[in-house]
C-alpha atoms as a PDB file:
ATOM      1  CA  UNK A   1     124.359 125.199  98.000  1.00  0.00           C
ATOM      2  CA  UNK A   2     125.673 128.280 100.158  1.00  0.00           C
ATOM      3  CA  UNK A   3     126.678 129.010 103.429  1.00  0.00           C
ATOM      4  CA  UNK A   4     126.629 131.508 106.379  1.00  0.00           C
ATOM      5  CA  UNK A   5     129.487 132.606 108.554  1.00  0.00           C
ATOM      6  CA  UNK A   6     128.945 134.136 111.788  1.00  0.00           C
ATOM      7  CA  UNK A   7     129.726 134.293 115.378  1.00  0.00           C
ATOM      8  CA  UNK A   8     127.950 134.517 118.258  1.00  0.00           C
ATOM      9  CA  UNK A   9     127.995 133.501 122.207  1.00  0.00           C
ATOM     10  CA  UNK A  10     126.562 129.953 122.543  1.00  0.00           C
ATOM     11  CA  UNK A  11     123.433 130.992 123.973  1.00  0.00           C
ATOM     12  CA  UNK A  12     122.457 133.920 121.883  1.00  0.00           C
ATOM     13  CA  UNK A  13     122.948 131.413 118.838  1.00  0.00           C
ATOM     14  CA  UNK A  14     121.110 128.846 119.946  1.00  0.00           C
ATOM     15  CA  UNK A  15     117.995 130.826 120.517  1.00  0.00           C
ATOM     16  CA  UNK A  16     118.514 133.006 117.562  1.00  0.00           C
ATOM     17  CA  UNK A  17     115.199 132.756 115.625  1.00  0.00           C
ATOM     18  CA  UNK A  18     116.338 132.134 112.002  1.00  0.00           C
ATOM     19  CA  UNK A  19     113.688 132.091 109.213  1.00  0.00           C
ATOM     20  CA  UNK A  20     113.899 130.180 105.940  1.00  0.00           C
ATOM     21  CA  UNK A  21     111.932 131.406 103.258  1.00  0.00           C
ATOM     22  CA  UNK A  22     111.383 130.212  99.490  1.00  0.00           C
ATOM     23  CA  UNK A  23     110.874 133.490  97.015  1.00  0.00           C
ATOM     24  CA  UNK A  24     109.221 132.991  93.065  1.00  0.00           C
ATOM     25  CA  UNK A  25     111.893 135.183  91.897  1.00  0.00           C
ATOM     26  CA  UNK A  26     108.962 135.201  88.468  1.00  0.00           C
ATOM     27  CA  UNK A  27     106.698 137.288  90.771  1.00  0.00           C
ATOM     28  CA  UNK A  28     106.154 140.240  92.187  1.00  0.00           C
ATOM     29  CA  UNK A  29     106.152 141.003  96.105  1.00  0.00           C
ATOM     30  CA  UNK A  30     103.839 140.605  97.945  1.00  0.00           C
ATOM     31  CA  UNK A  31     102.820 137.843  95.469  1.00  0.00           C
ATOM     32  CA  UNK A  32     106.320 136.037  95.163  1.00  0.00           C
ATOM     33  CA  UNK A  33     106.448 133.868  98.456  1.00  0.00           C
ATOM     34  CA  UNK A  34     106.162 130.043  98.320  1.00  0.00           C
ATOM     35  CA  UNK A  35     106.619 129.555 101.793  1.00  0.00           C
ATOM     36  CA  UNK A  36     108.494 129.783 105.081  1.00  0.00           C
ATOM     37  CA  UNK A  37     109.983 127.833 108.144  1.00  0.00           C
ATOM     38  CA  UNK A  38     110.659 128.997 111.359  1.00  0.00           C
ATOM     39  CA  UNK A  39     113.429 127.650 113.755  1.00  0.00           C
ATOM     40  CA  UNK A  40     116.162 128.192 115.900  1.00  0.00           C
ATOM     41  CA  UNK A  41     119.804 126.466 115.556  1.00  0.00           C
ATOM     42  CA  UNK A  42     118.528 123.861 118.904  1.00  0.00           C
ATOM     43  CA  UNK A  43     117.488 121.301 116.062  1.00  0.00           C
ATOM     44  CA  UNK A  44     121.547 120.557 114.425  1.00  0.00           C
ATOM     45  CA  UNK A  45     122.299 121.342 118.343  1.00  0.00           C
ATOM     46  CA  UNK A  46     120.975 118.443 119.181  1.00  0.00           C
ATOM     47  CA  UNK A  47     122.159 115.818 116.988  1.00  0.00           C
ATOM     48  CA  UNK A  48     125.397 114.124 117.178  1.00  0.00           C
ATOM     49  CA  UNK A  49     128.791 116.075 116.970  1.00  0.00           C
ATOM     50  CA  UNK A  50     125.895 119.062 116.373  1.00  0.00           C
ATOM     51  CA  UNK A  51     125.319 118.311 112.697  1.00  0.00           C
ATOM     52  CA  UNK A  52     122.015 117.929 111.085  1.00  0.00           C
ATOM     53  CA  UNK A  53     122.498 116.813 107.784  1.00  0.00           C
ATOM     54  CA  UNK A  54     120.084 116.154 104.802  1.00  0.00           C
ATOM     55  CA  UNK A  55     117.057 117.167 106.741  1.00  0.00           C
ATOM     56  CA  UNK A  56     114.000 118.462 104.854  1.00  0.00           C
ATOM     57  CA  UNK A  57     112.220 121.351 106.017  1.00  0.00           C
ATOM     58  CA  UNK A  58     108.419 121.489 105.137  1.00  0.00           C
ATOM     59  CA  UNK A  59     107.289 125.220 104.222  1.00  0.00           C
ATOM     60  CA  UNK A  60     104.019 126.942 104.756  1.00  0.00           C
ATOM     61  CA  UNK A  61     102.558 130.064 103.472  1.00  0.00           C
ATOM     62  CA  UNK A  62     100.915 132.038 106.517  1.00  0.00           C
ATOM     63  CA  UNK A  63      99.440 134.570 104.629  1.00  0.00           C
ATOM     64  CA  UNK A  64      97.277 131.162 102.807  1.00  0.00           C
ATOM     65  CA  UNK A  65      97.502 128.412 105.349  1.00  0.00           C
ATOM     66  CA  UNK A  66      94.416 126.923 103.589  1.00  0.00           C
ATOM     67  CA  UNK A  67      97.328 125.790 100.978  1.00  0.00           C
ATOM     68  CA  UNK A  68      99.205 123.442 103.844  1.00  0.00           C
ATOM     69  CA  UNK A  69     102.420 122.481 102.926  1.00  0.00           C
ATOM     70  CA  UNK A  70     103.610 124.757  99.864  1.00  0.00           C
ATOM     71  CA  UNK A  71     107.072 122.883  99.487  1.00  0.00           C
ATOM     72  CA  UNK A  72     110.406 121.354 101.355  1.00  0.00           C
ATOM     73  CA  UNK A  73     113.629 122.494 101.123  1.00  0.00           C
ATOM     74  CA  UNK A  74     116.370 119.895 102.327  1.00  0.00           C
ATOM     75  CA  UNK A  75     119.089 121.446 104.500  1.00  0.00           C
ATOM     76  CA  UNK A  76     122.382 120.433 106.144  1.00  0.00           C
ATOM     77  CA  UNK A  77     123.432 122.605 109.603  1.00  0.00           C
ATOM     78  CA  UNK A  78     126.584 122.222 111.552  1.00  0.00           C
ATOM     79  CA  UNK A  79     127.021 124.215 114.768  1.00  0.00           C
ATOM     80  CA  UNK A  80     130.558 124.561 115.362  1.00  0.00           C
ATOM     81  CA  UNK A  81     132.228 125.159 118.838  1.00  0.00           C
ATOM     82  CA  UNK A  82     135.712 127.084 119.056  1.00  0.00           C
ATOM     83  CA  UNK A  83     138.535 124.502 117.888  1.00  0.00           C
ATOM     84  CA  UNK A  84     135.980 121.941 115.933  1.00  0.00           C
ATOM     85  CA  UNK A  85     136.832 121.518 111.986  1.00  0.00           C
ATOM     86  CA  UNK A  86     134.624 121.598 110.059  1.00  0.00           C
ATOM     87  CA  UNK A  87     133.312 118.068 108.541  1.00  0.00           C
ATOM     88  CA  UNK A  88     132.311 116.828 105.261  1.00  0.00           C
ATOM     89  CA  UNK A  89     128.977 116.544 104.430  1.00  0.00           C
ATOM     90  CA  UNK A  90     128.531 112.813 103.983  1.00  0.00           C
ATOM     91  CA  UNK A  91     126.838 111.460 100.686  1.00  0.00           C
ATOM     92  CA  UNK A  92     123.155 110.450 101.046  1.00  0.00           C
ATOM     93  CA  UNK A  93     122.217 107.123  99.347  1.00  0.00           C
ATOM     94  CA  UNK A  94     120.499 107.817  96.138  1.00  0.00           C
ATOM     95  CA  UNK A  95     118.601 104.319  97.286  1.00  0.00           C
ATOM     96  CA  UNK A  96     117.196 106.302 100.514  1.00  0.00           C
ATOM     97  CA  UNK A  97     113.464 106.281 100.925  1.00  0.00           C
ATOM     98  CA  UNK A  98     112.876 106.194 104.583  1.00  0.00           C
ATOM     99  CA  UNK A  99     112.308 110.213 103.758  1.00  0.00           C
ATOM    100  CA  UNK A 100     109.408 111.102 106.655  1.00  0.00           C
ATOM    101  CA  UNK A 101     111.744 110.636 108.956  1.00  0.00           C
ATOM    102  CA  UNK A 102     113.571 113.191 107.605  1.00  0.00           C
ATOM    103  CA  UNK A 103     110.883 115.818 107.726  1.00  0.00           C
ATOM    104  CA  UNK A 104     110.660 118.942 109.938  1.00  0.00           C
ATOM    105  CA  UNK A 105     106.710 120.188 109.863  1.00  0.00           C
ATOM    106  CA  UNK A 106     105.908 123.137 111.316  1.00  0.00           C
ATOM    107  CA  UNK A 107     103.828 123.940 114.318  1.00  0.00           C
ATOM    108  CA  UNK A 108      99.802 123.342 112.985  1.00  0.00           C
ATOM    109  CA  UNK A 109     100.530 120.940 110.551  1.00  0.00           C
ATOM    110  CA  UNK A 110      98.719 117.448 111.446  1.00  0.00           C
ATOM    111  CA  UNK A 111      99.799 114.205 109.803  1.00  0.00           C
ATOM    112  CA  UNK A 112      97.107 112.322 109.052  1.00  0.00           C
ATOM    113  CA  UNK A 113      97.498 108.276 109.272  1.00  0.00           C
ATOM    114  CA  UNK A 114      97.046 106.443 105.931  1.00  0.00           C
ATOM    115  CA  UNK A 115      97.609 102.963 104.213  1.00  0.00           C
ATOM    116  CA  UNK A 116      97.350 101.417 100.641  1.00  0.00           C
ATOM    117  CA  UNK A 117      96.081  98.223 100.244  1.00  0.00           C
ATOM    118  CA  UNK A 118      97.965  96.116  97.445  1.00  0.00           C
ATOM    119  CA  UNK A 119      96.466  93.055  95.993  1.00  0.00           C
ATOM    120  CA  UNK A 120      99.626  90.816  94.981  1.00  0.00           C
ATOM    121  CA  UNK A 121      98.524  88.142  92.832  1.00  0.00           C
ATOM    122  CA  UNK A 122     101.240  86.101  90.498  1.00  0.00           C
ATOM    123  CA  UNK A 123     104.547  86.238  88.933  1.00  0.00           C
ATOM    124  CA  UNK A 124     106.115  84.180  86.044  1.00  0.00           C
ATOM    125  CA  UNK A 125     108.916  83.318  84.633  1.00  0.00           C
ATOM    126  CA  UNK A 126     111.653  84.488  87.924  1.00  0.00           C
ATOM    127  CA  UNK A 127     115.310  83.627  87.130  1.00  0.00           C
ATOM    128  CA  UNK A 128     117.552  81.948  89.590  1.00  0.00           C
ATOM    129  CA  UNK A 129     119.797  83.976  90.910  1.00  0.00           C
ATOM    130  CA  UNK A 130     122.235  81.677  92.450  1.00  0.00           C
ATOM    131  CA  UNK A 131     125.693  82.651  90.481  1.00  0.00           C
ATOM    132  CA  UNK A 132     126.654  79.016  91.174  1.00  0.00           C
ATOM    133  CA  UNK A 133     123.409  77.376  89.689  1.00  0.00           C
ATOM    134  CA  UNK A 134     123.426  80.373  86.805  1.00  0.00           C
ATOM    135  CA  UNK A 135     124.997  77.754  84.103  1.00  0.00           C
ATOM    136  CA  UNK A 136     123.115  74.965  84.708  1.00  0.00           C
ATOM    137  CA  UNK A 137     119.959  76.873  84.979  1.00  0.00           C
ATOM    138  CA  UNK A 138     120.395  77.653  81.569  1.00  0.00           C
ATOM    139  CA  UNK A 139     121.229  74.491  80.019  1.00  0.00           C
ATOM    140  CA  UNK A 140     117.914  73.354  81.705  1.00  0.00           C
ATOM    141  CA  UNK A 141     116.266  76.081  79.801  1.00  0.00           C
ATOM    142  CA  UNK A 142     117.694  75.408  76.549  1.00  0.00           C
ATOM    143  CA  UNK A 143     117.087  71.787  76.398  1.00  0.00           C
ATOM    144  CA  UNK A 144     113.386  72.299  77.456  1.00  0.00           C
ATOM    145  CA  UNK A 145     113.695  70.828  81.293  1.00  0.00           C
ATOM    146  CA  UNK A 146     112.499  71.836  84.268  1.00  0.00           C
ATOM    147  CA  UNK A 147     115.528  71.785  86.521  1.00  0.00           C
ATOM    148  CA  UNK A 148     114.837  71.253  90.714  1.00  0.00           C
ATOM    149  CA  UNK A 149     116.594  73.835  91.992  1.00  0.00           C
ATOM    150  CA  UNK A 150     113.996  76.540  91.453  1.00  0.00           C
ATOM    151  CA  UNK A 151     113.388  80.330  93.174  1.00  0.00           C
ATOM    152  CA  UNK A 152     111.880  80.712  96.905  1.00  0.00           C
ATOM    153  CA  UNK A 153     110.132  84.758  95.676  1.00  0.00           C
ATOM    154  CA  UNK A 154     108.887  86.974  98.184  1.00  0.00           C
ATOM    155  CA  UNK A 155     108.022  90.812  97.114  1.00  0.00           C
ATOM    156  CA  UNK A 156     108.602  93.419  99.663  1.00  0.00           C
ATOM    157  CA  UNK A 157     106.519  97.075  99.189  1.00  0.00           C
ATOM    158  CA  UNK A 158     108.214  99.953 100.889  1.00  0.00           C
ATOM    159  CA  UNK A 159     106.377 103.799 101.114  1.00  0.00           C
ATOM    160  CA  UNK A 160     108.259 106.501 103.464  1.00  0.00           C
ATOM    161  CA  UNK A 161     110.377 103.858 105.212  1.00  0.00           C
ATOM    162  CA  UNK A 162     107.149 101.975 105.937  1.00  0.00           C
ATOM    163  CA  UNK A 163     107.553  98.169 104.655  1.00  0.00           C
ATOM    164  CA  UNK A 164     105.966  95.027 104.278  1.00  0.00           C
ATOM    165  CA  UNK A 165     106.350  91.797 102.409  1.00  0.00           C
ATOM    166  CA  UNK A 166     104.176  89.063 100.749  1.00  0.00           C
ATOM    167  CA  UNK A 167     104.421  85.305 102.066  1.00  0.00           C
ATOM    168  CA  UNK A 168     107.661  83.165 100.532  1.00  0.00           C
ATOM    169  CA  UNK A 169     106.726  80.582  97.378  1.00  0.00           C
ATOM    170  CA  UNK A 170     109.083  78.285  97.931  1.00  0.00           C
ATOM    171  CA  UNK A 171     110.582  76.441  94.479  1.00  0.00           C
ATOM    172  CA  UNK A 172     108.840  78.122  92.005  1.00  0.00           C
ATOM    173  CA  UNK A 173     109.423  80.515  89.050  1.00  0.00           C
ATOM    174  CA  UNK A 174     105.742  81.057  88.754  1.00  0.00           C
ATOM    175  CA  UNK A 175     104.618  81.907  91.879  1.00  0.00           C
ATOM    176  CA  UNK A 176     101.193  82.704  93.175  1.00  0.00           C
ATOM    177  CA  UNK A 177     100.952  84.636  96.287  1.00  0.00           C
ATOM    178  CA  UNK A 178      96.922  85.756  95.826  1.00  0.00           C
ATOM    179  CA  UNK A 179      97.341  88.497  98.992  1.00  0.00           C
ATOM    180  CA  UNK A 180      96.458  91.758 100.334  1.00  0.00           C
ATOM    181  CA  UNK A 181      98.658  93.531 102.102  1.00  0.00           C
ATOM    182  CA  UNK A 182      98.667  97.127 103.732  1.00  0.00           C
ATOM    183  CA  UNK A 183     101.538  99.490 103.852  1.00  0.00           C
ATOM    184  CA  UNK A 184     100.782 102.472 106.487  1.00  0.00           C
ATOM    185  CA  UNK A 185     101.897 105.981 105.758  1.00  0.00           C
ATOM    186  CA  UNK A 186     101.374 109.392 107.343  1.00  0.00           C
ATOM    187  CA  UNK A 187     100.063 112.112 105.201  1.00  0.00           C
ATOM    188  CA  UNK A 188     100.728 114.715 103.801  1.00  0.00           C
ATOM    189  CA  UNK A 189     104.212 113.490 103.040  1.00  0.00           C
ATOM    190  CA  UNK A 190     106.598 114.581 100.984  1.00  0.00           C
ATOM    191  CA  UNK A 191     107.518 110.438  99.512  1.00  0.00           C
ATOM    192  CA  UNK A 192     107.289 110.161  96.138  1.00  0.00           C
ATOM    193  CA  UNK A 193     108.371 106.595  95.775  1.00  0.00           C
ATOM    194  CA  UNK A 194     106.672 103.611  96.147  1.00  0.00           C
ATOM    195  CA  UNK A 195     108.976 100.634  95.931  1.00  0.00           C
ATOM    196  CA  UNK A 196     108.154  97.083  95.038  1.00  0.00           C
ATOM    197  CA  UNK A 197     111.091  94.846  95.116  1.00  0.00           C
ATOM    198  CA  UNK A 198     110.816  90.959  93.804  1.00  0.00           C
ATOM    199  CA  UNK A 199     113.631  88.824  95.816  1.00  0.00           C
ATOM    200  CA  UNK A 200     114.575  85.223  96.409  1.00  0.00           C
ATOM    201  CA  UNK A 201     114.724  84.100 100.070  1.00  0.00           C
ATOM    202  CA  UNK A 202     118.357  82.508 101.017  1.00  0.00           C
ATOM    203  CA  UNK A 203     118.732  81.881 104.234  1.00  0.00           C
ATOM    204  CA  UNK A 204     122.384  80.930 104.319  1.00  0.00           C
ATOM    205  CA  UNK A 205     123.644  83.989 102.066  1.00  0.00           C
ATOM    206  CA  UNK A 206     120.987  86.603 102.413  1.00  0.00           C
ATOM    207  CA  UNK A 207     118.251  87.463 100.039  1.00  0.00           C
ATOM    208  CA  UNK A 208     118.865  88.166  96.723  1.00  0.00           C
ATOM    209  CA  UNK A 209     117.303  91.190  94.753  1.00  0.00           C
ATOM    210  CA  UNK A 210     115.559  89.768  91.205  1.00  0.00           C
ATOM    211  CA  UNK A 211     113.999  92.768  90.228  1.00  0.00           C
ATOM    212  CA  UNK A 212     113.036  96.353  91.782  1.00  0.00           C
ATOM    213  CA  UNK A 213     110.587  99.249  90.557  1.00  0.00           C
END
């Protein structure tokens, strides 16, 4: 990470066109470039308390435009006023995937709409994951017994922030959902993930997580 100091009148730093630019330092100019943004310090000036934090910028090349997005860069921006402190840059959750909201494109890049269509057939063998039925459940197991208090499994698919979730199979561990279900997206985007998480519905407690890829 690194900073820059400097101090200007409000106006003249607002509308200060800064460019951000990502160099191959393996190359030669004018070969080097990977690709540039091109903004003004109105984006942190907007948010809350003026702080923009963990924002990715999406970089072009305009010498090959034909390439579209060339890479991202994530940035954090604080515009300070005389007397403000400066803050701490808060953690981001390492469990964060609604990431195209995050996204600054430049001007001439169009998202295109997308979707994946999952086909979400069975599942076997799902522990209980009520702590207070945990001992029991086992005992059950051992002796060869089905016991009654079983799982109520739902799976929930989650792309870019975008989520959606199979019907509950209510007091089963081998349930059989037989769907297909579409999860929108806008493209390009810069998500990598593609979440699928297994969980029992609880209505009184909340849903518990049994498994998550």
């Amino acid at each position: 990470s690194s900073g820059i100091n400097a101090e200007y009148g409000a106006k003249d730093l607002l509308n200060m066109p800064i460019e951000l630019a990502a160099i191959d330092t393996s190359k030669e100019s004018p070969h080097n470039m990977i690709g540039l943004y091109n903004f003004d310090l109105t984006v942190a000036w907007a948010e809350k308390s003026h702080f923009l934090t963990h924002k990715w910028f999406a970089l072009t090349n305009p010498d090959e435009p034909q390439l579209g997005i060339t890479g991202y860069v994530k940035m954090t921006i604080q515009v300070l006023e005389p007397g403000d402190a400066v803050k701490d840059i808060p953690k981001k959750s390492a469990t964060e995937t609604d990431v195209a909201s995050n996204v600054f494109y430049p001007p001439g890049i169009s998202l295109q709409p997308g979707q994946f269509i999952v086909k979400l057939f069975t599942g076997e063998d799902l522990p209980q994951m009520d702590s207070a039925m945990l001992a029991s459940v086992k005992n059950l197991f051992s002796s060869g017994e089905k016991p009654t208090d079983l799982v109520d499994p739902f799976v929930e698919f989650e792309f870019a922030g975008s989520k959606t979730q199979s019907s509950i199979q209510y007091g089963t561990f081998d349930p059989v959902w037989a769907q297909k279900l579409v999860i929108h997206g806008q493209f390009p985007s810069m998500a990598e993930k593609f979440v699928v998480r297994v969980k029992d519905n609880d209505e009184i407690g909340g849903d518990d997580v049994i498994a998550t890829k």
